[in-house]
Protein backbone atom coordinates (compact mmCIF):
# COMPACT_ATOMS: atom_id res chain seq x y z
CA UNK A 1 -67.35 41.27 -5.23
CA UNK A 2 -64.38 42.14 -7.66
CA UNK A 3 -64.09 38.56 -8.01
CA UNK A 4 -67.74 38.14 -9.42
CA UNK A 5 -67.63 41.31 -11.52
CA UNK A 6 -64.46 40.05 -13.33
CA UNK A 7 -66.36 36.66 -14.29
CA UNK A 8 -68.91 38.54 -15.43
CA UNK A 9 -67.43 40.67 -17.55
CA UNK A 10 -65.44 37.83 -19.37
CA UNK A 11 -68.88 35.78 -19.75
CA UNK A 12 -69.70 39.03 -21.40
CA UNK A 13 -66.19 39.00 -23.41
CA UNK A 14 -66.51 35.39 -24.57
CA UNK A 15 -69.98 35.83 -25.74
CA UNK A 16 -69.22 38.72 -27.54
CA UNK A 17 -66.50 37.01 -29.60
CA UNK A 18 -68.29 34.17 -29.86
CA UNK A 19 -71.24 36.22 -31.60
CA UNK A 20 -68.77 37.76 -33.60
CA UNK A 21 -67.20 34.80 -34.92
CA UNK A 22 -70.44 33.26 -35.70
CA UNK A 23 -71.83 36.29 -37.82
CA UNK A 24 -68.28 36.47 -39.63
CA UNK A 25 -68.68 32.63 -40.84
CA UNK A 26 -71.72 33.67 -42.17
CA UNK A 27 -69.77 36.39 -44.76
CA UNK A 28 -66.26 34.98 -45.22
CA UNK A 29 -66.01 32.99 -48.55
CA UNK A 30 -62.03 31.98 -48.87
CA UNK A 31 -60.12 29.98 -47.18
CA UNK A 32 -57.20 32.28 -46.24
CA UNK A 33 -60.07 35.08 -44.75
CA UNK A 34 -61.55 32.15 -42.43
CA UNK A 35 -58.14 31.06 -41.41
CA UNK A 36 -56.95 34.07 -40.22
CA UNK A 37 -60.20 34.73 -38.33
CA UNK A 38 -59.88 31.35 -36.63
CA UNK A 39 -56.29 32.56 -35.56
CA UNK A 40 -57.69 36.12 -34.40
CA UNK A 41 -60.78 35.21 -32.45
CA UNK A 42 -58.13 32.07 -30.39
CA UNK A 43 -56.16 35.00 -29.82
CA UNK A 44 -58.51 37.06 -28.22
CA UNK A 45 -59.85 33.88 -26.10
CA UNK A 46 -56.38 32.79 -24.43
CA UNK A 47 -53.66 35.46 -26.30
CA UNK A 48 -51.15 32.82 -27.21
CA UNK A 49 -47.90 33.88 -28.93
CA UNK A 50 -48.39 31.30 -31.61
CA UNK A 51 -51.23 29.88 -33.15
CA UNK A 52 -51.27 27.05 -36.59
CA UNK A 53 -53.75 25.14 -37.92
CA UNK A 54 -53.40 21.87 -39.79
CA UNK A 55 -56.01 20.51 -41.54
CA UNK A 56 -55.52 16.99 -43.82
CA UNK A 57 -54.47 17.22 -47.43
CA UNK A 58 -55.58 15.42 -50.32
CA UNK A 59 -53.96 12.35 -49.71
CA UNK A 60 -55.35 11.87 -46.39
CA UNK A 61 -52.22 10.69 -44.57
CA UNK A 62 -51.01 14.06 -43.48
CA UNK A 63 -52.00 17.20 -41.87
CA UNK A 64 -50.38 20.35 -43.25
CA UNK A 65 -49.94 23.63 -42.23
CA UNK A 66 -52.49 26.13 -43.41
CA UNK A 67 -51.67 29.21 -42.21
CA UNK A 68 -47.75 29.20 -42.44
CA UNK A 69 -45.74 32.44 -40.53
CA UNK A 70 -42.41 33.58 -41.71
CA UNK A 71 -40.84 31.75 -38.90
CA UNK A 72 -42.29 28.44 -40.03
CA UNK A 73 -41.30 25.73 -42.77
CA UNK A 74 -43.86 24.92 -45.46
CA UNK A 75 -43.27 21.28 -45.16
CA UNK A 76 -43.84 20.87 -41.70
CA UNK A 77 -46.71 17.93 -41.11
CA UNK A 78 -48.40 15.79 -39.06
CA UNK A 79 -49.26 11.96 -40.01
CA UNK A 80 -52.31 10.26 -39.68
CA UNK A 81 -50.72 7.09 -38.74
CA UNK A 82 -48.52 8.81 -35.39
CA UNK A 83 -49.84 8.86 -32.19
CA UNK A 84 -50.37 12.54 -31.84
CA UNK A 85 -53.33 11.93 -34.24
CA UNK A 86 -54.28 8.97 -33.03
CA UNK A 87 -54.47 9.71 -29.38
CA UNK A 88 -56.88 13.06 -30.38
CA UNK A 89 -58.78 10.39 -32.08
CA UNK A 90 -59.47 8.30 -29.53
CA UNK A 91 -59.78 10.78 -26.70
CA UNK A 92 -62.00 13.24 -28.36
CA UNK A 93 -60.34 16.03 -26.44
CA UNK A 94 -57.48 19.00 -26.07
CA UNK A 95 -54.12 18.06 -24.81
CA UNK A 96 -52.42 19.88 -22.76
CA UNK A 97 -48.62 18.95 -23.62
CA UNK A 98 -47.02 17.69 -20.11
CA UNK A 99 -43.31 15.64 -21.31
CA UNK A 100 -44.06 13.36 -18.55
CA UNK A 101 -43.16 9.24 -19.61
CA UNK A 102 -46.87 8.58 -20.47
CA UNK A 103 -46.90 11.25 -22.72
CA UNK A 104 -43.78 10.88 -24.32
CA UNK A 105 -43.95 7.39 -25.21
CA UNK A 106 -47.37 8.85 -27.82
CA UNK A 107 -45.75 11.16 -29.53
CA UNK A 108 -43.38 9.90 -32.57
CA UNK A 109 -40.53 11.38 -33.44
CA UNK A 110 -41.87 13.75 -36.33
CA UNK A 111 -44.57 14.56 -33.28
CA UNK A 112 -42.43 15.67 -31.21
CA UNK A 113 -40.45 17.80 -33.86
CA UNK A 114 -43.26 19.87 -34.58
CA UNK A 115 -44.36 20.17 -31.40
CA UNK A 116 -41.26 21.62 -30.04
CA UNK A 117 -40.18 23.37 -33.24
CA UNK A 118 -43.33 25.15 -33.27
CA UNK A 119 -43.06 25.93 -29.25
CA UNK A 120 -46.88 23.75 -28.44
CA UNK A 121 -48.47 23.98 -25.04
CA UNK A 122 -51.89 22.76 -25.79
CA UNK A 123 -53.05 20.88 -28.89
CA UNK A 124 -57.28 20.95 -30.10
CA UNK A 125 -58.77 18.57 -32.57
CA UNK A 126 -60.46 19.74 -35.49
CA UNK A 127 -63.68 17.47 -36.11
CA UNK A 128 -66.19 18.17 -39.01
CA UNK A 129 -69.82 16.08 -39.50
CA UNK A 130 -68.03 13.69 -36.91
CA UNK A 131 -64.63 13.17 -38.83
CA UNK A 132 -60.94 14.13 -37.27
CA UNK A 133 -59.77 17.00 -39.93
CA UNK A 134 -56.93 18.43 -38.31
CA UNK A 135 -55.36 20.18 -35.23
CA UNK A 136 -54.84 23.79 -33.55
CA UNK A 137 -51.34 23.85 -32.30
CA UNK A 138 -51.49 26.72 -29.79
CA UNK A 139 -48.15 28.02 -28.21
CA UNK A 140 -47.65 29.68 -24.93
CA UNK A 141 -50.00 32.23 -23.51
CA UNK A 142 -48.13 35.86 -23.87
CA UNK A 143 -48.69 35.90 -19.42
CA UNK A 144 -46.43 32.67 -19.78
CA UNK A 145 -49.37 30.95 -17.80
CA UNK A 146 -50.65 27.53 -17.90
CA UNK A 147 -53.81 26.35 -19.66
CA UNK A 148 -56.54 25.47 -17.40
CA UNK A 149 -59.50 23.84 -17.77
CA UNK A 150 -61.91 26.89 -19.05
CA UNK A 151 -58.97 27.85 -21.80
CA UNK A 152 -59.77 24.35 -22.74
CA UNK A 153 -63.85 24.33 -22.48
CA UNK A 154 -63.97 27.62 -24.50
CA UNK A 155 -61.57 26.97 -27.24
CA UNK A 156 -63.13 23.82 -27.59
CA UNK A 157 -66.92 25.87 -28.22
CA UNK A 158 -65.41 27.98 -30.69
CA UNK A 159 -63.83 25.42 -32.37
CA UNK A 160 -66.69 23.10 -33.11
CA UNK A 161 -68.25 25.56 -35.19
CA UNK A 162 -64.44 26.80 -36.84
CA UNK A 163 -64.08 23.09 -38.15
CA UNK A 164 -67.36 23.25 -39.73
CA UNK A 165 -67.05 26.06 -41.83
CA UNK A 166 -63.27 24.70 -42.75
CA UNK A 167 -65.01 21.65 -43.82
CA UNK A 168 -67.85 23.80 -46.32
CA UNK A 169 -65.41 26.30 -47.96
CA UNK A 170 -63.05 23.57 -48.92
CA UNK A 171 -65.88 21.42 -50.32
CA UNK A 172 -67.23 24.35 -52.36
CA UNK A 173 -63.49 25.45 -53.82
CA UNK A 174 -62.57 21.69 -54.81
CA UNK A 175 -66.36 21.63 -56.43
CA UNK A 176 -65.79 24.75 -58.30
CA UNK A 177 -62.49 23.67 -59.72
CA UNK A 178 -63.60 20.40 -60.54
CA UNK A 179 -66.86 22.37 -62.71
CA UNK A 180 -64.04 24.27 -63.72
CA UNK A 181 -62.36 21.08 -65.11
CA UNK A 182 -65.50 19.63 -66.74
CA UNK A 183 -66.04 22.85 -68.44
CA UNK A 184 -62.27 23.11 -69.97
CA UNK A 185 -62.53 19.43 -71.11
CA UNK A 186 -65.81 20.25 -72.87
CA UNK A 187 -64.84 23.22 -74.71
CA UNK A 188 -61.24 21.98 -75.95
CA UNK A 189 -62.94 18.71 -77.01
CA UNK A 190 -65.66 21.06 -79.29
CA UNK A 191 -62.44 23.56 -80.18
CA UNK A 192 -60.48 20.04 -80.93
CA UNK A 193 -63.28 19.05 -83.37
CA UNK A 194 -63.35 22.36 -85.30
CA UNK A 195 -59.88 22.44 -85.33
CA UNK A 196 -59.05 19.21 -87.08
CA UNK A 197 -61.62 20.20 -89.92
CA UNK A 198 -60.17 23.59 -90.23
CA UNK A 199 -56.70 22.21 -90.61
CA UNK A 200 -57.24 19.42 -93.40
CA UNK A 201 -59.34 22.47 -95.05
CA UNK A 202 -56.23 24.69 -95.46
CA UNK A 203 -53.23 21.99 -95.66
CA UNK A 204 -54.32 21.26 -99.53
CA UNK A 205 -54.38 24.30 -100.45
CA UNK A 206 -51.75 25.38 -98.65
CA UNK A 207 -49.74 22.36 -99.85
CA UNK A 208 -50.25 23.59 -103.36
CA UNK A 209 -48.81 27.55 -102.75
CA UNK A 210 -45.88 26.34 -101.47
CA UNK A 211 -45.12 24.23 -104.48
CA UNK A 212 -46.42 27.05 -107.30
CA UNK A 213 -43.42 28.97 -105.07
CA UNK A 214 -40.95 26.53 -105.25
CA UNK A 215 -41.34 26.02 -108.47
CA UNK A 216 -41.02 29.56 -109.71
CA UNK A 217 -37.98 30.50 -107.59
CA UNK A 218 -35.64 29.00 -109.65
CA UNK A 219 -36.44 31.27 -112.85
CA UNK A 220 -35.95 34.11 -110.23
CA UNK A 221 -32.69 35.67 -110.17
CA UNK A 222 -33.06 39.11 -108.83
CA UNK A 223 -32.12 39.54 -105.03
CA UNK A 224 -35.05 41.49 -103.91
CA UNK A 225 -37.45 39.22 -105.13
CA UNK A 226 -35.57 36.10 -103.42
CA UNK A 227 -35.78 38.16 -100.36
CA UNK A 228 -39.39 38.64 -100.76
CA UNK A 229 -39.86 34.70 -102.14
CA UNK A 230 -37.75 33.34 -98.70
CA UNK A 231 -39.15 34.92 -96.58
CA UNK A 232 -43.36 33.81 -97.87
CA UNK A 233 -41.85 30.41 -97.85
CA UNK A 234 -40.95 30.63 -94.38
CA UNK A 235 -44.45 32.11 -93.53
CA UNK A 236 -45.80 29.19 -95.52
CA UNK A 237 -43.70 27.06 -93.34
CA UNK A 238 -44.95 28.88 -89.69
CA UNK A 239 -48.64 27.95 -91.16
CA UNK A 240 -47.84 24.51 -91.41
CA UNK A 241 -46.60 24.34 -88.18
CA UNK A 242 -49.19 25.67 -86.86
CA UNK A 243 -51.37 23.25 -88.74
CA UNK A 244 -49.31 20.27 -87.14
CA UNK A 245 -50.24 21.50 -83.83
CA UNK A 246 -54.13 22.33 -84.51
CA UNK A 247 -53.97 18.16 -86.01
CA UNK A 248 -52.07 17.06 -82.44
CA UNK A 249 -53.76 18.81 -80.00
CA UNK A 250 -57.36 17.61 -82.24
CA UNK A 251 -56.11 13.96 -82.57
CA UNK A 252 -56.27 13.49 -78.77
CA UNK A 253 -54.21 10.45 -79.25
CA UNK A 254 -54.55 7.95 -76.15
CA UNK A 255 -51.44 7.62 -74.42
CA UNK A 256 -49.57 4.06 -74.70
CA UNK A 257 -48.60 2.97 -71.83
CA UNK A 258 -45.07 1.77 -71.15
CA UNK A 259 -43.48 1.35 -67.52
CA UNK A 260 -40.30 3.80 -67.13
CA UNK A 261 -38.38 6.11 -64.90
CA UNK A 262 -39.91 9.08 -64.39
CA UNK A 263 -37.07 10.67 -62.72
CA UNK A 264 -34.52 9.60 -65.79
CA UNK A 265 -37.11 10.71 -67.74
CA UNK A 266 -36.97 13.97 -66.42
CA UNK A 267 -33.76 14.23 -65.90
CA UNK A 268 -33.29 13.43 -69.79
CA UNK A 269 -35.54 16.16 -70.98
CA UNK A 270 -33.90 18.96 -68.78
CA UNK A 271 -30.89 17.74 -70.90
CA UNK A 272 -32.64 18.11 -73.86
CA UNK A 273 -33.80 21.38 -73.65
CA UNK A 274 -30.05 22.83 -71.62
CA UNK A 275 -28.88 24.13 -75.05
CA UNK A 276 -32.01 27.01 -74.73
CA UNK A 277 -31.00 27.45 -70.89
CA UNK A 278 -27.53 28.01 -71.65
CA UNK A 279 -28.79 31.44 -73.79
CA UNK A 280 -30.08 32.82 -70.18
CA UNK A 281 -28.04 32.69 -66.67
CA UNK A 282 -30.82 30.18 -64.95
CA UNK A 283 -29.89 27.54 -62.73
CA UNK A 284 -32.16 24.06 -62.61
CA UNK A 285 -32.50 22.53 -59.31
CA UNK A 286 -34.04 19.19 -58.99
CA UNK A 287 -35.73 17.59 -55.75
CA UNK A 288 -36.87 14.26 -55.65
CA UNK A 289 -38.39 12.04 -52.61
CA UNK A 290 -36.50 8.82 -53.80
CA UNK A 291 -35.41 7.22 -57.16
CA UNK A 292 -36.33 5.56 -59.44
CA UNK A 293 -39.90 6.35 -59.53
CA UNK A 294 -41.54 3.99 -61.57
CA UNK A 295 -44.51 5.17 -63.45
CA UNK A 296 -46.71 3.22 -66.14
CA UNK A 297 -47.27 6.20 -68.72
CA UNK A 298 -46.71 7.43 -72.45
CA UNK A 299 -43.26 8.29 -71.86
CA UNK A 300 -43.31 10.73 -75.25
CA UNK A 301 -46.38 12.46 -74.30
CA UNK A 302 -45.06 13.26 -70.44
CA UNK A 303 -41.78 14.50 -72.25
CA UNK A 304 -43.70 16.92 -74.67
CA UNK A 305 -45.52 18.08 -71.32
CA UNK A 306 -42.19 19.00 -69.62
CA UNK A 307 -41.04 20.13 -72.26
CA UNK A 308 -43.13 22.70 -72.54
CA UNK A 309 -44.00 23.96 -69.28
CA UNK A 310 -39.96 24.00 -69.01
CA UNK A 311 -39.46 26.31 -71.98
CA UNK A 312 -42.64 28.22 -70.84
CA UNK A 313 -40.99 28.74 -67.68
CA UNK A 314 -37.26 29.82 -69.64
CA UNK A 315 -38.98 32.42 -71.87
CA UNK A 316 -40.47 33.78 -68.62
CA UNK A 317 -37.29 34.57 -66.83
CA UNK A 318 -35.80 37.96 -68.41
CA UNK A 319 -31.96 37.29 -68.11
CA UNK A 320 -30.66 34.76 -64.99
CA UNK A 321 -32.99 32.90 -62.32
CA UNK A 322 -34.16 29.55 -61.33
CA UNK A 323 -36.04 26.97 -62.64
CA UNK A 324 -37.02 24.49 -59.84
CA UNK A 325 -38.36 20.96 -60.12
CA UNK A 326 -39.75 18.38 -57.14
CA UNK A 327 -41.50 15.76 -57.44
CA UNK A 328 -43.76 14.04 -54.72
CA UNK A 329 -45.60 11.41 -53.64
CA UNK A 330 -49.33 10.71 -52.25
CA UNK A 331 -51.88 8.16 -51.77
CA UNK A 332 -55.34 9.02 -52.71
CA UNK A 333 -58.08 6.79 -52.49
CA UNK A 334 -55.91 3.61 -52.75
CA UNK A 335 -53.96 4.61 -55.51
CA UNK A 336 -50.35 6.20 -55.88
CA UNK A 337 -49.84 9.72 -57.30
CA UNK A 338 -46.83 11.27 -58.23
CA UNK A 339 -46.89 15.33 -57.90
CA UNK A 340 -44.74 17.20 -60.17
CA UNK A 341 -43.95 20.62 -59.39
CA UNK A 342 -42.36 22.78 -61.46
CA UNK A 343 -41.72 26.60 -60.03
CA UNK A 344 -39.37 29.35 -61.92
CA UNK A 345 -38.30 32.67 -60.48
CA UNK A 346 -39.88 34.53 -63.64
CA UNK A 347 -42.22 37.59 -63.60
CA UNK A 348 -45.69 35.61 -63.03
CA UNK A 349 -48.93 35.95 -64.85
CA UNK A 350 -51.75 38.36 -64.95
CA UNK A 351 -54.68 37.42 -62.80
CA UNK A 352 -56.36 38.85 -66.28
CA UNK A 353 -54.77 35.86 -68.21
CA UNK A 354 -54.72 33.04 -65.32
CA UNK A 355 -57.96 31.67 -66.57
CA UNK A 356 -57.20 31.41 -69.96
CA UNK A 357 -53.86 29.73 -69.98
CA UNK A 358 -54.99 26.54 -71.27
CA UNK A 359 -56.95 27.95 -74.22
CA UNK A 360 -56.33 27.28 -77.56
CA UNK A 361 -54.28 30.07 -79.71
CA UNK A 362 -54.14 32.55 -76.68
CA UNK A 363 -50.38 33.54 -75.73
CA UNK A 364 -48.52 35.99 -74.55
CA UNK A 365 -45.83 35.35 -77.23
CA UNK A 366 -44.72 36.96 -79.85
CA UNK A 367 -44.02 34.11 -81.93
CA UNK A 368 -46.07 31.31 -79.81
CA UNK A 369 -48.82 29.45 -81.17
CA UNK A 370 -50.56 29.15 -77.94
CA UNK A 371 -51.30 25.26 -78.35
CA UNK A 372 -48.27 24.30 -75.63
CA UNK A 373 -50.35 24.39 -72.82
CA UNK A 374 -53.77 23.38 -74.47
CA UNK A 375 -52.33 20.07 -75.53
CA UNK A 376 -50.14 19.52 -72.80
CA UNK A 377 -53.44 19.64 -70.05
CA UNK A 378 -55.44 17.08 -72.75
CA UNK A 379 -52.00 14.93 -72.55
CA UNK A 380 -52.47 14.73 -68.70
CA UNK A 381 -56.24 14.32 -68.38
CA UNK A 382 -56.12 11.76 -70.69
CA UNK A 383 -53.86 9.99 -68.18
CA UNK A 384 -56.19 10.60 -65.59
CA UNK A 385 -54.45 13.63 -64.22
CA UNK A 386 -54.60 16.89 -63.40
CA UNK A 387 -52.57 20.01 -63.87
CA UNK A 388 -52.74 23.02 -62.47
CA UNK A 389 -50.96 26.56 -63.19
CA UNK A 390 -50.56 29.16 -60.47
CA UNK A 391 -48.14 32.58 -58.88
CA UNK A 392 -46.09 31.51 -56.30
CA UNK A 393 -46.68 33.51 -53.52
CA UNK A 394 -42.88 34.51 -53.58
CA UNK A 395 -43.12 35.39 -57.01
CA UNK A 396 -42.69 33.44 -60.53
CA UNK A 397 -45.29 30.44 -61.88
CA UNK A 398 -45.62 27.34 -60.14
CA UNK A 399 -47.05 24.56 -62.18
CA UNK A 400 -47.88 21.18 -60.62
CA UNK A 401 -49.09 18.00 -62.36
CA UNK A 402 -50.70 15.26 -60.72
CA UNK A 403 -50.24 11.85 -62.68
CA UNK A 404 -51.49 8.34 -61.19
CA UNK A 405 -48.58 6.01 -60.95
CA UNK A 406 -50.66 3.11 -62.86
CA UNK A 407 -50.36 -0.54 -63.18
CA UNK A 408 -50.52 -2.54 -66.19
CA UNK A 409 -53.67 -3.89 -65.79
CA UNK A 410 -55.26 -0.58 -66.40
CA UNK A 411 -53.62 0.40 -69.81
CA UNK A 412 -55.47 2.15 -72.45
């Protein structure tokens, strides 16, 4: 009898979670929100000590961590090509993990790294409109019992639908931010336009005030009035520059395409720009997968783009920090991307300002013309990339372009 009332009363438990997890999908909207009630409701079903989910990137040959816990690296992964992934593919089922020979000779050796760094006793496939998407790597139960087959049948209910909703909320944030892409090219092509008229407009005239004041300074002896005559020719001067800008970011110049280092490249500019560091205590740290990288690209154009997201990321660092930059690798619909990623340990921008980062003449600056970043993101999606500019979670920006590696055959 105590038996039968305990089974009932977890039926009653596992439908009540169930329900609850079901309603919740219907009101959660970010990722981060669903994640964590994925994590909470697996809890409640088998209270394991440690539970991660992995779904697949981008690039489609790796499943990365999504819900990363202070005790865990960012950069662990699983591949699509190992036979962790493959054997959940074929076998449509959890694993329990048992080390004995049959099992071991699956796993590869990154497998097997994860699975004991992160502590795994029972491993669930993710599967979304009938496609693997990733893993939940589940670590021992908190009673330091076994999984049994019901563990296994109910995690595997809850999970069907968890996939599912996975599946929608990325779909709707990478269509948003591709809108959101559409949109920016659209209104910095019409700004572009405008701005290229405006700018011929006022060079003439322009052009002839600062040569009615050159030409009257030299009748001018009296010191105040030099003063005063300097410093409107250096105001005359700021215009101009600021002209020069409006007629390159308007020109939207297609990129010539040369093959090159990107690395060296890199590596070049950061030398470049060193004599600006050197005014600040910030250290440059450079990660890079292999090298050379080899990139078909307008070498100028990328450099202007480091250049200045680098000084962006030195004016936003108030006396000594870090400016770090990586650069990775990924294969996206048959074709090779290189990811840069450039992070600094400065103070981070204003949610307020995030969105407009990339317009035309906004900056925080006092003496910025706010055209960096504009022509910098028309540089890159006229290369058929993609930048993006977010807050580190542990505080500072973190930019990260996205450049195809390119062949010759596709040259502009």
């Amino acid at each position: 009898m105590k038996q039968l009332f305990e089974d009932k009363q977890n039926k009653y438990d596992y439908r009540q979670i169930f329900l609850d997890f079901n309603r919740s999908l219907h009101t959660i909207k970010d990722k981060t929100s669903l994640i964590s009630s994925i994590v909470t409701r697996i809890y409640e079903l088998v209270h394991a000590k440690n539970i991660y989910v992995l779904w697949q990137n981008y690039d489609t040959t790796r499943y990365i961590l999504m819900n990363p816990q202070e005790e865990t690296s960012r950069e662990l992964y699983i591949l699509s090509d190992d036979g962790l992934v493959k054997w959940l593919q074929l076998n449509e089922r959890p694993l329990v993990i048992s080390f004995i020979p049959e099992y071991i000779n699956i796993f590869s050796e990154n497998d097997l790294k994860i699975i004991n760094y992160l502590d795994c006793k029972l491993i669930c496939p993710l599967k979304a409109n009938n496609h693997f998407r990733g893993v939940i790597l589940v670590g021992e139960k908190e009673n330091k019992k076994a999984y049994n087959a019901k563990d296994v049948e109910i995690l595997s209910v809850l999970l069907d639908n968890a996939a599912l909703s996975i599946e929608n909320i990325l779909y709707n944030e990478e269509r948003v931010t591709h809108l959101k892409h559409i949109m920016r090219a659209d209104r910095l092509s019409v700004i572009g336009q405008l701005a290229a008229g405006a700018a011929h407009e006022i060079r003439n005239p322009l052009t002839s005030i600062k040569s009615a004041i050159q030409h009257i300074q030299g009748d001018i002896n009296d010191p105040k009035k030099q003063k005063i005559i300097h410093s409107t020719l250096s105001e005359v001067n700021r215009i101009n520059e600021i002209l020069t800008g409006l007629l390159s970011f308007s020109k939207q110049n297609n990129p010539v395409k040369r093959e090159f280092d990107l690395i060296r490249m890199i590596d070049h500019t950061i030398q470049l720009i060193r004599n600006t560091q050197l005014k600040k205590q910030i250290q440059f740290i450079t990660k890079y997968e292999v090298s050379p990288l080899p990139i078909f690209a307008d070498q100028d154009q990328l450099k202007q783009v480091i250049i200045n997201i680098v000084l962006n990321a030195i004016d936003a660092i108030p006396e000594e920090g870090f400016i770090r930059i990586e650069i990775q690798s990924s294969f996206i619909e048959r074709t090779v991307y290189y990811h840069i990623i450039v992070t600094d340990s400065g103070t981070g921008i204003d949610e307020e300002q995030m969105e407009k980062i990339f317009d035309p003449f906004y900056t925080t600056k006092e003496e910025g013309t706010g055209l960096g970043l504009s022509i910098s993101y028309g540089i890159i999606h006229r290369h058929d990339g993609n930048i993006e500019i977010c807050n580190h979670p542990d505080g500072g920006v973190q930019v990260e372009i996205q450049l195809p590696k390119g062949t010759k055959n596709v040259d502009k």
